[in-house]
Protein backbone atom coordinates (compact mmCIF):
# COMPACT_ATOMS: atom_id res chain seq x y z
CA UNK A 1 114.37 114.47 74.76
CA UNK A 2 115.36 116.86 72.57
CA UNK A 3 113.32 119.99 71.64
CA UNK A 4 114.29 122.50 68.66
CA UNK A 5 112.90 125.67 70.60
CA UNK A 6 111.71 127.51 67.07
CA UNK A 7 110.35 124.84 66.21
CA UNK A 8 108.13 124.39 69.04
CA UNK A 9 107.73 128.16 68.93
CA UNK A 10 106.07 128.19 65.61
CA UNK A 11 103.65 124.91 66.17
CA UNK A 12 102.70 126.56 69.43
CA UNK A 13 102.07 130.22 68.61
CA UNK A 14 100.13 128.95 65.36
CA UNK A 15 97.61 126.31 67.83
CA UNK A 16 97.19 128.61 70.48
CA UNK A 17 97.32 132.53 69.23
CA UNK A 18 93.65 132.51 68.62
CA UNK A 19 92.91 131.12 72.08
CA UNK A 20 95.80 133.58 74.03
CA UNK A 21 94.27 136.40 71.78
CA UNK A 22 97.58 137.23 70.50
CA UNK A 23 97.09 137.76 67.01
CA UNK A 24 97.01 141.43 67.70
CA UNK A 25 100.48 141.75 69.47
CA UNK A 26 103.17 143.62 67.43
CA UNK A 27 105.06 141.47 65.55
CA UNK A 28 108.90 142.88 67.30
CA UNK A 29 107.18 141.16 70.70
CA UNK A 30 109.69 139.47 72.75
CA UNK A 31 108.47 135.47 72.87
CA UNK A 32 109.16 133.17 75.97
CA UNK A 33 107.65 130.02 76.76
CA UNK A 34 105.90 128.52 79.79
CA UNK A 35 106.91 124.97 80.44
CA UNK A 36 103.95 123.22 81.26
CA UNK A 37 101.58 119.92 80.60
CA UNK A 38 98.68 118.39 78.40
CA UNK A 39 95.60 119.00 80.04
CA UNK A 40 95.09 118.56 84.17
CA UNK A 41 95.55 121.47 86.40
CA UNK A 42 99.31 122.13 85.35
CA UNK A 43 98.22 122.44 81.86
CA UNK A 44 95.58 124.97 82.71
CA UNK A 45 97.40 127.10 85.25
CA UNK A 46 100.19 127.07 82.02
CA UNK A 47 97.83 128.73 79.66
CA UNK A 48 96.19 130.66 82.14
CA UNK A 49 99.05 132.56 82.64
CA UNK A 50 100.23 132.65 79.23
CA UNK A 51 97.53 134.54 78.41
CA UNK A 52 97.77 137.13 81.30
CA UNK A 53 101.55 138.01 80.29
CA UNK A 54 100.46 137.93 77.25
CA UNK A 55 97.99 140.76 77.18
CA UNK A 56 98.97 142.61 80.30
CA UNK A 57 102.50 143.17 78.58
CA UNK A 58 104.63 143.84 76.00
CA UNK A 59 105.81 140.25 75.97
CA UNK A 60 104.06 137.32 74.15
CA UNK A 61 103.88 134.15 76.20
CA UNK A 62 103.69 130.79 74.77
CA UNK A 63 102.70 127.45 76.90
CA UNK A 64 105.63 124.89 75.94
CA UNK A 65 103.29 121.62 76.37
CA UNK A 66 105.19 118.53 77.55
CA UNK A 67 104.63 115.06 78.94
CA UNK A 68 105.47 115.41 82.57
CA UNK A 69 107.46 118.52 84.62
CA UNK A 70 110.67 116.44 84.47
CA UNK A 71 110.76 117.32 80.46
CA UNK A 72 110.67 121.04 81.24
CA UNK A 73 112.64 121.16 84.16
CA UNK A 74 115.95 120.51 82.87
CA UNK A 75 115.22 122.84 79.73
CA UNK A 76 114.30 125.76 82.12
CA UNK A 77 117.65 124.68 84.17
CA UNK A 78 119.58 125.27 81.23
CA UNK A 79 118.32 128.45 79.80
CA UNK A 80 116.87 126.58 76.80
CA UNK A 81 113.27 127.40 78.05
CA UNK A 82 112.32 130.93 80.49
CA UNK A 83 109.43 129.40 82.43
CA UNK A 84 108.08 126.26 83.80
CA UNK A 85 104.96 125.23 86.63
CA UNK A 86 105.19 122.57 88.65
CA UNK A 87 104.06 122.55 92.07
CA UNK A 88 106.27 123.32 95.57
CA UNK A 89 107.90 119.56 96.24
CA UNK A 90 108.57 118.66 92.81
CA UNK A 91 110.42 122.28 92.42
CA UNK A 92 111.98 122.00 95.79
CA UNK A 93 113.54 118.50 95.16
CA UNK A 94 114.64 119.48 90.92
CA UNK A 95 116.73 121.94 93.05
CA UNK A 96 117.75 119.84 95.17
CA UNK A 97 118.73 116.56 92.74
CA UNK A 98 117.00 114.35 95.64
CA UNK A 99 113.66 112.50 96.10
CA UNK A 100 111.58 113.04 92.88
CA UNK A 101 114.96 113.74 91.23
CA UNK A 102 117.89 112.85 90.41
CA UNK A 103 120.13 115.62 89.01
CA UNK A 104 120.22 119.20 90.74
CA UNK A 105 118.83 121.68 88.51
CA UNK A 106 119.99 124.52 90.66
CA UNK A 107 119.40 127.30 88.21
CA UNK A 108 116.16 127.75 89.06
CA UNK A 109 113.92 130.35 90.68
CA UNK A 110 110.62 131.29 91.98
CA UNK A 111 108.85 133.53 90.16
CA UNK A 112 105.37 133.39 92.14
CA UNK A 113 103.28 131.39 94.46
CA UNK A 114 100.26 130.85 92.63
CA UNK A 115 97.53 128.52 95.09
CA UNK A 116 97.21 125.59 97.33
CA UNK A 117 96.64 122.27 95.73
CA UNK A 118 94.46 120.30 98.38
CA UNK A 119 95.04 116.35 98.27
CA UNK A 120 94.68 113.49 100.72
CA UNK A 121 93.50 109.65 100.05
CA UNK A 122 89.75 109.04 99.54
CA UNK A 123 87.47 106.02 100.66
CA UNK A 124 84.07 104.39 99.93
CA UNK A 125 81.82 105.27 103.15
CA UNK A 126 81.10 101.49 102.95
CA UNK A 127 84.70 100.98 103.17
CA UNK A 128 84.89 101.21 107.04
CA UNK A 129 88.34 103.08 106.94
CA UNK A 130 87.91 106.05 109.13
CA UNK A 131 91.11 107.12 109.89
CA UNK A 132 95.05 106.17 108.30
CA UNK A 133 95.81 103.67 110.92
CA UNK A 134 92.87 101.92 109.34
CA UNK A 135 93.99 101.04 105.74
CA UNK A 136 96.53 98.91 107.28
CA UNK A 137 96.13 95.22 105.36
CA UNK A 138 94.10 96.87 102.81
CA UNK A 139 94.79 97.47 98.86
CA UNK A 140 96.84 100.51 98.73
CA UNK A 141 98.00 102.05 95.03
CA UNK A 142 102.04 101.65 94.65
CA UNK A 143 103.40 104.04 92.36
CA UNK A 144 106.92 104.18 91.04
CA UNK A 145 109.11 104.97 93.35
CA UNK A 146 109.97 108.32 93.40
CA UNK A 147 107.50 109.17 91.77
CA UNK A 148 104.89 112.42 92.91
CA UNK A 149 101.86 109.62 93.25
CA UNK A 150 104.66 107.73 95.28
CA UNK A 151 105.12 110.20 97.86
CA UNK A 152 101.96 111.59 98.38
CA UNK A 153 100.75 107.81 99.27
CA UNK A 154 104.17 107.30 101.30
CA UNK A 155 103.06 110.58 103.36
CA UNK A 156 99.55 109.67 104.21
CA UNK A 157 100.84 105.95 105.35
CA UNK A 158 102.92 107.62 107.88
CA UNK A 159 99.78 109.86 108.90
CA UNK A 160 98.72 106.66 109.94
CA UNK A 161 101.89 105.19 111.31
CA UNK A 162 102.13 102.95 108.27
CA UNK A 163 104.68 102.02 105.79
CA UNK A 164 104.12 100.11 102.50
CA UNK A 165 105.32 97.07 104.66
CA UNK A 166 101.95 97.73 106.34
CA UNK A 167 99.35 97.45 103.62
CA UNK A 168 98.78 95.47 100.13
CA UNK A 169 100.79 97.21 97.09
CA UNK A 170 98.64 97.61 93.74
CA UNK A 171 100.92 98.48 91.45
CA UNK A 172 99.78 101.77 89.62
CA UNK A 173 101.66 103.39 86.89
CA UNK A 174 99.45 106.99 87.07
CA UNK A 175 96.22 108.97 88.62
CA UNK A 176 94.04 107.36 85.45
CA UNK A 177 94.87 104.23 86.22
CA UNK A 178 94.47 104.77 90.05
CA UNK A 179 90.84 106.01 89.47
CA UNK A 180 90.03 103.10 87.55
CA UNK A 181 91.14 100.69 90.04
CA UNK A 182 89.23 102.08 92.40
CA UNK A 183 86.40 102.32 90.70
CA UNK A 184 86.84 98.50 89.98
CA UNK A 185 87.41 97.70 93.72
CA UNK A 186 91.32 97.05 93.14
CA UNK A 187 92.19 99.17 96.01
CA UNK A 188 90.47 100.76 99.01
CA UNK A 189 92.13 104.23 98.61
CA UNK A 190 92.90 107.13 95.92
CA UNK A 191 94.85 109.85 96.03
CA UNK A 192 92.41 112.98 95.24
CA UNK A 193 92.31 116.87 95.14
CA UNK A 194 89.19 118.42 96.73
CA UNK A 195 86.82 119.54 94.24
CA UNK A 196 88.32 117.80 90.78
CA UNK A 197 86.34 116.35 88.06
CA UNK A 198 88.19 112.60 89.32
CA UNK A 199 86.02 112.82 92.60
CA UNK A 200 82.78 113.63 90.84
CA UNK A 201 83.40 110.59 88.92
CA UNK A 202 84.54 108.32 91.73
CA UNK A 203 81.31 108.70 93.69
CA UNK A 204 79.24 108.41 90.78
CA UNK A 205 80.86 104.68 90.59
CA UNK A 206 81.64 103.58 94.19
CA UNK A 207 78.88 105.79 95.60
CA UNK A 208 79.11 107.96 98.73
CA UNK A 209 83.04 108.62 99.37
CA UNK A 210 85.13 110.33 102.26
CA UNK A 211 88.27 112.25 102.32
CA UNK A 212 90.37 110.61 105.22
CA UNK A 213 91.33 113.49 107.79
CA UNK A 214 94.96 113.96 108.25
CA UNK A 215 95.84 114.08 111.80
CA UNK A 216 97.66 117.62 113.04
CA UNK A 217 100.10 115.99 114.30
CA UNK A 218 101.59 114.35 111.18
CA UNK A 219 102.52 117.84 109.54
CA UNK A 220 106.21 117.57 110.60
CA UNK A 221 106.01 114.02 109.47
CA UNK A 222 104.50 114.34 105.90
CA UNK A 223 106.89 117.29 105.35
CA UNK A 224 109.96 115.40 105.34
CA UNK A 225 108.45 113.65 102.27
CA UNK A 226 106.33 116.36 100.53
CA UNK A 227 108.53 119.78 101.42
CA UNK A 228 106.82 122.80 101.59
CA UNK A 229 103.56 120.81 102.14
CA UNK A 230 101.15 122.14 105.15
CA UNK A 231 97.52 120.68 106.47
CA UNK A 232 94.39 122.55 105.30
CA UNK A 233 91.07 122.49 107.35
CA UNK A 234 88.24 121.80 104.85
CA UNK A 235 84.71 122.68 105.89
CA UNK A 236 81.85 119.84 104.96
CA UNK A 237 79.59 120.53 102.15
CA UNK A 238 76.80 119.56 100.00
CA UNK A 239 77.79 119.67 96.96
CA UNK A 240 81.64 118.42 96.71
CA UNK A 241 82.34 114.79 96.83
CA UNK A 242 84.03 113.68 99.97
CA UNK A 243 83.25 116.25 102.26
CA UNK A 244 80.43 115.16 104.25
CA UNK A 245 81.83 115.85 106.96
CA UNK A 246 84.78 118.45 108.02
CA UNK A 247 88.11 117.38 106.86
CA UNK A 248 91.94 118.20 107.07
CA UNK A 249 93.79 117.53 104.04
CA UNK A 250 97.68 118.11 102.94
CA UNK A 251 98.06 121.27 101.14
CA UNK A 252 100.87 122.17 98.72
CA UNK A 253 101.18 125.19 96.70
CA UNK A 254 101.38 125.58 92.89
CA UNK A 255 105.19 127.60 91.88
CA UNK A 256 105.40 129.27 88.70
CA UNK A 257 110.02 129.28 88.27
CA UNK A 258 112.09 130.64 86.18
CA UNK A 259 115.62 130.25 85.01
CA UNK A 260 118.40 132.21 86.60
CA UNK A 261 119.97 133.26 83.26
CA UNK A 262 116.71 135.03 82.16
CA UNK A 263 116.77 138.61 82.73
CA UNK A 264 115.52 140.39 85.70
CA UNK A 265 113.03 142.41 83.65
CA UNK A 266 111.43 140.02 82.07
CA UNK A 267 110.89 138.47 85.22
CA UNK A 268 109.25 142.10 86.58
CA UNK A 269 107.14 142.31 83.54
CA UNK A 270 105.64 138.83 83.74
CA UNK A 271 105.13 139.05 87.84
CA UNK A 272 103.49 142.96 87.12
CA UNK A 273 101.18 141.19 84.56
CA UNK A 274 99.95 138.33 86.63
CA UNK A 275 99.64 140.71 89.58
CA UNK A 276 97.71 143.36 87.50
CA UNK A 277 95.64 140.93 85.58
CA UNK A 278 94.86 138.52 88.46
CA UNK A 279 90.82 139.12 87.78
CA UNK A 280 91.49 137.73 84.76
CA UNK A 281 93.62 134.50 85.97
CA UNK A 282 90.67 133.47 89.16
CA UNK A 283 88.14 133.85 85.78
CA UNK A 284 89.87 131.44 84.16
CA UNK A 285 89.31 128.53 85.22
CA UNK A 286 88.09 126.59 89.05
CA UNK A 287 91.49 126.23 89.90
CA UNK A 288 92.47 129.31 90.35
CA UNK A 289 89.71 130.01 92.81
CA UNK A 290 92.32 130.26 95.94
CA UNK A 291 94.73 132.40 94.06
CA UNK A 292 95.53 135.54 95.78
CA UNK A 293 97.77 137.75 94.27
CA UNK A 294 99.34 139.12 97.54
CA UNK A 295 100.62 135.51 98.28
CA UNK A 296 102.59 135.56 95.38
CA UNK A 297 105.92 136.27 97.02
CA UNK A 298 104.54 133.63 99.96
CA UNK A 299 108.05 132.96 101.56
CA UNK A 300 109.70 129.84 100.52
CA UNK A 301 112.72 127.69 100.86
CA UNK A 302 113.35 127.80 97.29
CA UNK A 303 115.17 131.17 96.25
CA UNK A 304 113.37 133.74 94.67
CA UNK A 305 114.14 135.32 91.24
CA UNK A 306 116.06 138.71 91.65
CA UNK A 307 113.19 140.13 89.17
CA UNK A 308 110.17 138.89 90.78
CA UNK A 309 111.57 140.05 94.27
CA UNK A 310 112.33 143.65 93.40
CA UNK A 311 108.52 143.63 92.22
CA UNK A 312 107.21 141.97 95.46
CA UNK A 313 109.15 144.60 97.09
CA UNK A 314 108.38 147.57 95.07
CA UNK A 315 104.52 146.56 96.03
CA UNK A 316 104.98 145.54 99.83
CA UNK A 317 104.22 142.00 99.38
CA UNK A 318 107.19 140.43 100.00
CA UNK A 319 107.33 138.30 102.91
């Protein structure tokens, strides 16, 4: 897909200066652009930052909204576009040009670790699936292959021991259509992140619902299929669905990357302003609630950006 960058420059600053606050920039402010998506938790944590460049620096930032990461990626790959967000596997295999990928975009570079996106598979309570061994026969959501939704349901089979060989496929062609299915009884499990608006919605359908715990011993396992993933020990509560009772749940953080073309001091002024505005990024919005700004040069198999590390150095946070 082709994208005439000015273009999109224009549209964009004109629909979302008011919101960024950027009217009152000076006009001779560098512009670059945030590769991100409509709406969702990438298309939050895209503006989110936007803004904090934007008015904890002398650059202007500008979320370039797209369909899906795989739209940005290649632009950011090529210098056509500064920025993108997508989260750790998805970066990890566009590097790579395997798994969710299939061509290497090995220009790119980590510019910060922003938070842990929490995810397993949900059940009814009624459903009698307690653990992953147990969804084996049952109506399981089949994404397309390679696909994010794909691997995240591939990993939580083999918490279980499963494979797709193992369970009934539903074909499913996104999360909408997942949490519709369920909701209709199509299929026994969801994918779901701990404490999104999807959840909320799922209970007040199917009624009482459970996240199922990943067992410790399947880290090593569900790494080989979601890289950089971890588990995550989730206390029960009240008031978020699927958590009445203490879980464990697959954990994989959020990267903000750059390309390697684009200078190093851009790179220093946009990690300086998310580091010095970072009040103003957990305000944003709920998902930001886990950020902590001395994470953000976490250590990672995916190289950093020679700009953001300097900074991470320069402020001991480097790991």
């Amino acid at each position: 897909m082709k994208i005439i960058r000015n273009t999109i420059r224009a549209f964009a600053g004109a629909a979302v200066a008011a919101a960024l606050g950027l009217a009152a920039l000076p006009a001779a402010a560098q512009t670059i652009g945030i590769g991100t998506t409509q709406g969702g938790a990438t298309g939050q944590i895209g503006i989110a930052i936007a803004q904090a460049v934007s008015q904890n620096s002398d650059l202007r930032a500008l979320p370039q909204v797209s369909a899906n990461t795989s739209q940005y990626i290649p632009l950011v790959d090529a210098g056509r576009l500064e920025l993108g967000v997508a989260n750790y596997p998805q970066t990890y295999y566009a590097i790579q040009g395997t798994g969710m990928s299939t061509e290497a975009a090995a220009n790119l570079r980590v510019v910060a670790t922003l938070m842990p996106f929490l995810a397993a598979l949900v059940t009814a309570e009624s459903s009698g699936i307690e653990t992953y061994a147990d969804i084996a026969g049952r109506n399981v959501p089949r994404y397309p292959e390679n696909s994010l939704g794909d691997f995240i349901i591939r990993a939580t089979l083999a918490a279980g021991g499963l494979t797709y060989d193992d369970v009934n496929s539903v074909p499913i062609s996104n999360f909408p259509q997942q949490y519709e299915a369920f909701k209709a009884g199509q299929i026994a499990v969801s994918i779901a992140s701990v404490g999104a608006q999807p959840t909320f919605d799922l209970e007040a359908s199917v009624g009482k619902i459970q996240f199922i715990p990943v067992p410790q011993e399947a880290e090593e396992q569900i790494r080989t299929l979601l890289p950089g993933a971890y588990l995550h020990d989730v206390a029960a509560s009240d008031t978020l669905p699927g958590l009445g009772a203490a879980t464990t749940v697959i954990a994989y953080d959020y990267m903000l990357f750059a390309g390697a073309s684009v200078p190093d001091d851009v790179i220093g002024k946009v990690v300086r302003a998310m580091y010095e505005g970072a009040e103003g990024l957990k305000a944003s919005s709920p998902v930001w609630a886990d950020f902590d700004r001395d994470q953000m040069g976490k250590a990672a198999e995916i190289p950093y950006h020679p700009g953001a590390a300097a900074y991470y150095q320069e402020i001991g946070i480097a790991e």
